[in-house]
Protein backbone atom coordinates (compact mmCIF):
# COMPACT_ATOMS: atom_id res chain seq x y z
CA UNK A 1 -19.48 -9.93 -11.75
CA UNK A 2 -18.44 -9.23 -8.07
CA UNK A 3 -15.54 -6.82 -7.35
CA UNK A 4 -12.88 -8.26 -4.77
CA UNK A 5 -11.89 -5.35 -2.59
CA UNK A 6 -8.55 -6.40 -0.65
CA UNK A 7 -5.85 -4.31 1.32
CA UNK A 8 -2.54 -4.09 0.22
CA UNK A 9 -1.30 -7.13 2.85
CA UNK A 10 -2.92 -9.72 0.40
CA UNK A 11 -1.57 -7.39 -2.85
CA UNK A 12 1.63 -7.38 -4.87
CA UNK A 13 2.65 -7.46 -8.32
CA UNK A 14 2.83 -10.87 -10.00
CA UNK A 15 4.66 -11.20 -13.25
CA UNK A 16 4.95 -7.11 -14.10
CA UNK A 17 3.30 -4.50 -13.82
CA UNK A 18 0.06 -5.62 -15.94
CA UNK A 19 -0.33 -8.56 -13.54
CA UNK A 20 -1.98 -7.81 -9.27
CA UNK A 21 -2.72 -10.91 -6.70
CA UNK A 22 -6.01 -9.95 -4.69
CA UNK A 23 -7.17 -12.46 -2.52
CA UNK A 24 -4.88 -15.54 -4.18
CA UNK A 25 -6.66 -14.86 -7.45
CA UNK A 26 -4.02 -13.71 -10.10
CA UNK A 27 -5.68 -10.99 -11.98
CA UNK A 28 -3.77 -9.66 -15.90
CA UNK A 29 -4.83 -6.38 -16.24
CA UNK A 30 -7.58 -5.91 -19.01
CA UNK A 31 -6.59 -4.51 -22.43
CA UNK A 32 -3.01 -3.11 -21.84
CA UNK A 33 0.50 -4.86 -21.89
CA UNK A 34 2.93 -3.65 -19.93
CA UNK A 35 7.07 -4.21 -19.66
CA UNK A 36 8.54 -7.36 -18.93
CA UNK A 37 10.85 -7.52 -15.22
CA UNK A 38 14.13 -8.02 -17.42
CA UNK A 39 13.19 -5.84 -20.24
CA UNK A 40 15.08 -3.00 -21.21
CA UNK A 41 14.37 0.16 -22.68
CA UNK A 42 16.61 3.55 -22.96
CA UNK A 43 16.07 6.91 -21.16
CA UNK A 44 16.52 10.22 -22.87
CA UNK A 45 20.24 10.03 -22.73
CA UNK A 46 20.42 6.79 -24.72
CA UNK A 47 21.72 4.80 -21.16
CA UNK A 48 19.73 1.22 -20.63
CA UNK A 49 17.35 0.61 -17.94
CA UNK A 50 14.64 -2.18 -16.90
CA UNK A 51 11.76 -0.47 -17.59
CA UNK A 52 9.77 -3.68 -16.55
CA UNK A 53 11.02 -3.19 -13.23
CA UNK A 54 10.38 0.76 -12.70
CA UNK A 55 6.91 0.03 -14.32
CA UNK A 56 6.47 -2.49 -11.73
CA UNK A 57 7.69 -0.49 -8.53
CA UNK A 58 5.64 2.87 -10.04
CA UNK A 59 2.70 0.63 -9.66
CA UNK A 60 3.15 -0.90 -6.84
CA UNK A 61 4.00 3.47 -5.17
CA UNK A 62 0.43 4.29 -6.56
CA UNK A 63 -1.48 1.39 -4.91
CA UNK A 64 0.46 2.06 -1.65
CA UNK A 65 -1.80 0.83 1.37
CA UNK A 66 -5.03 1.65 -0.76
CA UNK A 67 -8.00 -0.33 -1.50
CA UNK A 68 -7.68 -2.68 -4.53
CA UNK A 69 -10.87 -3.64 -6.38
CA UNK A 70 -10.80 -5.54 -9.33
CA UNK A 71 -14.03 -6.89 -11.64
CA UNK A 72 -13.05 -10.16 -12.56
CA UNK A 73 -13.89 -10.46 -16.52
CA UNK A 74 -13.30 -14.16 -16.65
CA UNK A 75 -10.27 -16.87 -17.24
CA UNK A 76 -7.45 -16.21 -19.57
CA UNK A 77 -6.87 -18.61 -21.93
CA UNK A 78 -3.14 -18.34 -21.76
CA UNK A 79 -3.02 -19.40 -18.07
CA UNK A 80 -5.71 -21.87 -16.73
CA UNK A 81 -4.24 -19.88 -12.98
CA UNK A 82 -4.99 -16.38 -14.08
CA UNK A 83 -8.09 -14.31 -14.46
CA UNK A 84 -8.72 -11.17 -16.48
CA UNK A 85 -9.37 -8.16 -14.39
CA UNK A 86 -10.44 -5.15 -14.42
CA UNK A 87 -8.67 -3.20 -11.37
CA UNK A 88 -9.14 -0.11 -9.71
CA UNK A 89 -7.48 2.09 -6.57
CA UNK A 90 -10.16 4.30 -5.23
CA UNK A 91 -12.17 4.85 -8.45
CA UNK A 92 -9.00 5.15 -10.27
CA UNK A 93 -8.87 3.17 -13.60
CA UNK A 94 -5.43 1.32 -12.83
CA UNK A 95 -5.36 0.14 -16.69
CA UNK A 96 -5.73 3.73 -17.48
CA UNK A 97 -3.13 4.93 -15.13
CA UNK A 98 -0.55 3.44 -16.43
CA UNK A 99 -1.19 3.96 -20.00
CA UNK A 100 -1.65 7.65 -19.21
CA UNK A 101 1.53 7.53 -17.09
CA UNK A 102 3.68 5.93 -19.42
CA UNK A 103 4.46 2.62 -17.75
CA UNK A 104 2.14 0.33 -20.48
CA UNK A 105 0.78 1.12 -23.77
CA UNK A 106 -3.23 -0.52 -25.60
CA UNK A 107 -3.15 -4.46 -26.41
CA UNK A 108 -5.24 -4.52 -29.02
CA UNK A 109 -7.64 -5.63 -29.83
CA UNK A 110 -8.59 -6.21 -26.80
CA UNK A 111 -8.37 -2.45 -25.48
CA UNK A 112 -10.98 -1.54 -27.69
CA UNK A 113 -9.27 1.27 -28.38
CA UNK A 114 -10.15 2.36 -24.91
CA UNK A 115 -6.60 3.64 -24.64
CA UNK A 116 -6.04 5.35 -27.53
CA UNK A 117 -6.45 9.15 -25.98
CA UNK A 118 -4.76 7.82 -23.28
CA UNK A 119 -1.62 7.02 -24.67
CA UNK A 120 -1.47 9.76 -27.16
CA UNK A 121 -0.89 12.35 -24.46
CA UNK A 122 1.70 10.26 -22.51
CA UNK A 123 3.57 10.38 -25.76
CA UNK A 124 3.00 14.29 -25.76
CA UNK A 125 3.95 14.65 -22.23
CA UNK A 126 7.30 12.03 -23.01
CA UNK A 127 5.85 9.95 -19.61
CA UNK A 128 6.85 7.30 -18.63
CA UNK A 129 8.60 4.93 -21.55
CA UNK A 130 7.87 7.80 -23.89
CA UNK A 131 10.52 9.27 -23.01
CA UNK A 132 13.33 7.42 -23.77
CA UNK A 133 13.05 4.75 -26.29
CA UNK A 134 11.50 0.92 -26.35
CA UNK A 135 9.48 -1.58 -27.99
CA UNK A 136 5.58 -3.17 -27.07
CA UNK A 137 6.08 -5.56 -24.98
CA UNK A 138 5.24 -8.38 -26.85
CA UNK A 139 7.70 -7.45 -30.11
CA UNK A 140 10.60 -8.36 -26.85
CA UNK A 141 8.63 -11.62 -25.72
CA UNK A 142 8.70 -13.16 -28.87
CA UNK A 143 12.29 -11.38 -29.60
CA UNK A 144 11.26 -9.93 -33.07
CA UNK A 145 14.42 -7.86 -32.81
CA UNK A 146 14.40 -7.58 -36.67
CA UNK A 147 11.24 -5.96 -36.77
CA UNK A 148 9.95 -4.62 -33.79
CA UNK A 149 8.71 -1.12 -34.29
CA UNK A 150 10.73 1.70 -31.92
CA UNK A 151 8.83 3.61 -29.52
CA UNK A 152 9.66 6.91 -27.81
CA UNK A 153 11.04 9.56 -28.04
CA UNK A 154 14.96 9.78 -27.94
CA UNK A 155 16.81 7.60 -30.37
CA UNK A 156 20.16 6.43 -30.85
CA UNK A 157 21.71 4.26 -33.36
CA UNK A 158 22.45 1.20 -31.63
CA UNK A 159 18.91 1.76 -30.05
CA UNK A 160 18.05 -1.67 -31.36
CA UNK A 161 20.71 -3.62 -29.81
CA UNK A 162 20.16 -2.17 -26.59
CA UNK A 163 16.80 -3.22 -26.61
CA UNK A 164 17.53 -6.60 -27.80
CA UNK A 165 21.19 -7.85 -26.43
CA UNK A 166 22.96 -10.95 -26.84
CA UNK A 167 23.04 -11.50 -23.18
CA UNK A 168 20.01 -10.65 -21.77
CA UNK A 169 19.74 -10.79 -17.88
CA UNK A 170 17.70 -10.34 -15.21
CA UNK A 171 17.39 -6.45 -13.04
CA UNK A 172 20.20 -6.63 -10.50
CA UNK A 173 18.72 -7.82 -7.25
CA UNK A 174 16.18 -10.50 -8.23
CA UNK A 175 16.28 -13.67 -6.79
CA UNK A 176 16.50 -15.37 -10.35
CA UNK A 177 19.51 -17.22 -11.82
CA UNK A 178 20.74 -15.42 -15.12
CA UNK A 179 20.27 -18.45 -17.49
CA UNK A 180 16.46 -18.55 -16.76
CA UNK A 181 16.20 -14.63 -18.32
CA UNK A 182 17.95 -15.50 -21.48
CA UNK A 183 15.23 -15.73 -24.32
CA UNK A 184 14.77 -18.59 -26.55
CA UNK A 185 15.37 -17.51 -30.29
CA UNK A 186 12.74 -17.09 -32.01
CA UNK A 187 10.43 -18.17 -29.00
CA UNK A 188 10.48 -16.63 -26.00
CA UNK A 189 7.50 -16.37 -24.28
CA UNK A 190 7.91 -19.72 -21.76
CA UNK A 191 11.60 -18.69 -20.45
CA UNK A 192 9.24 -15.41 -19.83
CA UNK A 193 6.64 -17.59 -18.03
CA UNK A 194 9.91 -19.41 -15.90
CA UNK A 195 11.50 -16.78 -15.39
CA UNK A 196 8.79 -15.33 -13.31
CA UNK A 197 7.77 -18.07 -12.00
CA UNK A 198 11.50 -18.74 -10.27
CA UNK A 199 10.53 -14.98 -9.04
CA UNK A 200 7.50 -16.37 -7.77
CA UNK A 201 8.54 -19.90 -6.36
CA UNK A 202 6.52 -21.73 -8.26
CA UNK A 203 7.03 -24.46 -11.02
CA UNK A 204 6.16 -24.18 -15.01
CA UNK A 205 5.91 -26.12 -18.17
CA UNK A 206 9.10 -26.75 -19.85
CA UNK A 207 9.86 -24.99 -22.90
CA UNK A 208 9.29 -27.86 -25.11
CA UNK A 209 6.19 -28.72 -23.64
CA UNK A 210 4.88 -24.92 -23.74
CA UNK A 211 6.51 -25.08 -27.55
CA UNK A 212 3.91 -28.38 -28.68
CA UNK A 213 0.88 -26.77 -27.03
CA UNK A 214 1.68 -23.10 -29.40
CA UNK A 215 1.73 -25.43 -32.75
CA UNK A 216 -1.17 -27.51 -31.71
CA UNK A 217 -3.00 -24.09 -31.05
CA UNK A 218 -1.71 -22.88 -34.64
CA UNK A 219 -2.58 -26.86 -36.21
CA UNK A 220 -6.69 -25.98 -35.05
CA UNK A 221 -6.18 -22.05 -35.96
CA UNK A 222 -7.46 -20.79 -32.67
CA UNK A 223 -6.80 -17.52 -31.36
CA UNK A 224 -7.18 -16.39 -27.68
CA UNK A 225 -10.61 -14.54 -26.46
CA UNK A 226 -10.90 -10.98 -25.00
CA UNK A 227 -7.73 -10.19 -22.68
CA UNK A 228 -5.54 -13.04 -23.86
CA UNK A 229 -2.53 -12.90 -26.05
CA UNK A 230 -2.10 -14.62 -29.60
CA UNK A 231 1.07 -16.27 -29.77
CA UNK A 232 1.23 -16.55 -33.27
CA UNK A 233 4.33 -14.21 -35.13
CA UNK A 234 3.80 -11.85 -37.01
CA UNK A 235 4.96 -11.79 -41.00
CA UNK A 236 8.22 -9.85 -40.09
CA UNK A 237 7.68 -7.07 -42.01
CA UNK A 238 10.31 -3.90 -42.21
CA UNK A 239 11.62 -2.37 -39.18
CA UNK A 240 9.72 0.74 -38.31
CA UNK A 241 10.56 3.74 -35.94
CA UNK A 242 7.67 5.57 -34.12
CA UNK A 243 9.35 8.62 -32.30
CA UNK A 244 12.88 7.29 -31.65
């Protein structure tokens, strides 16, 4: 597999911060999931945030005007426009750096449990997300409000419905109107895909039609290869807290 070495001119953040352009070819970062651009979380004082966002800009401050490289690991299966990547900044394991710094956590399986180490000290070191309080990534794209687990390390009672409001909106300052952020109860993953696409300038499926190709996915039983995402639920089992 050929690397893709491109300066940061033909380089910016996608979706989030798990997602790099090099070249035109959108590349999801291999094995980690990172915050969603209107997702919040909660600092160490309990006060709300977009955590997508900061993870976003953090990444975009490391990569600065530095060589890009990423090893593309083959299609998605989610996205027939996206590619799986592995990506890189001078030798430096982007996937890695993040984890490490906080600003994404494993997707497993398909991390391997290359992360594990990884994200056990950024917990240590409260980096990053760790040291507030949030939920993976994918517990807010499907909006499993009732039984995400909480992450971090400063709780607060109403930690929940921070993380999960009634009105859920875009960061100030994106060019996105507010009724594309609001998540579809229970599903939630194509006003996601919309919403960053409106970010993007570019056109989607509609909900409905991204709704009939998840049960005819769940009809045949398949599940996605190495670096994609399942979209089936889980079973909803009792909220947990991890930290906060």
């Amino acid at each position: 597999m050929a690397f893709l070495p491109v300066a940061l001119g033909t380089t910016r953040a996608a979706d989030d911060a798990d997602t790099l352009t090099v070249e035109g070819v959108r590349f999801r970062l291999d094995g980690i999931d990172a915050p969603e651009l209107d997702q919040p979380c909660l600092d160490s004082a309990g006060e709300v945030y977009f955590c997508g966002r900061k993870a976003y800009e953090e990444l975009q401050k490391f990569i600065a005007k530095r060589e890009l490289r990423c090893d593309d690991k083959g299609p998605d299966s989610r996205r027939q426009n996206r590619r799986i990547g592995q990506c890189s900044v001078e030798n430096v394991d982007l996937q890695r750096w993040l984890v490490t710094n906080g600003w994404a956590i494993p997707f497993e399986p398909y991390a391997k449990g290359r992360f594990k180490h990884d994200e056990v000290d950024a917990r240590g070191l409260r980096a990053g997300l760790w040291d507030g309080c949030f939920v993976a990534p994918q517990d807010f794209r499907y909006w499993r409000k009732s039984s995400a687990t909480l992450l971090g390390m400063a709780y607060s009672a109403d930690a929940r419905d921070k993380l999960f409001p009634d009105d859920p909106r875009m960061p100030q300052g994106w060019p996105i109107k507010g009724k594309l952020a609001y998540r579809a109860w229970p599903m939630s993953a194509s006003i996601t895909r919309r919403a960053a696409a409106a970010i993007r300038g570019q056109s989607t499926p509609s909900a409905g039609s991204a709704r009939k190709k998840r049960h005819r996915r769940r009809a045949s039983g398949s599940h996605s290869p190495a670096g994609g995402e399942q979209d089936l639920q889980n079973d909803h089992p009792e909220p947990r807290h991890l930290g906060c």
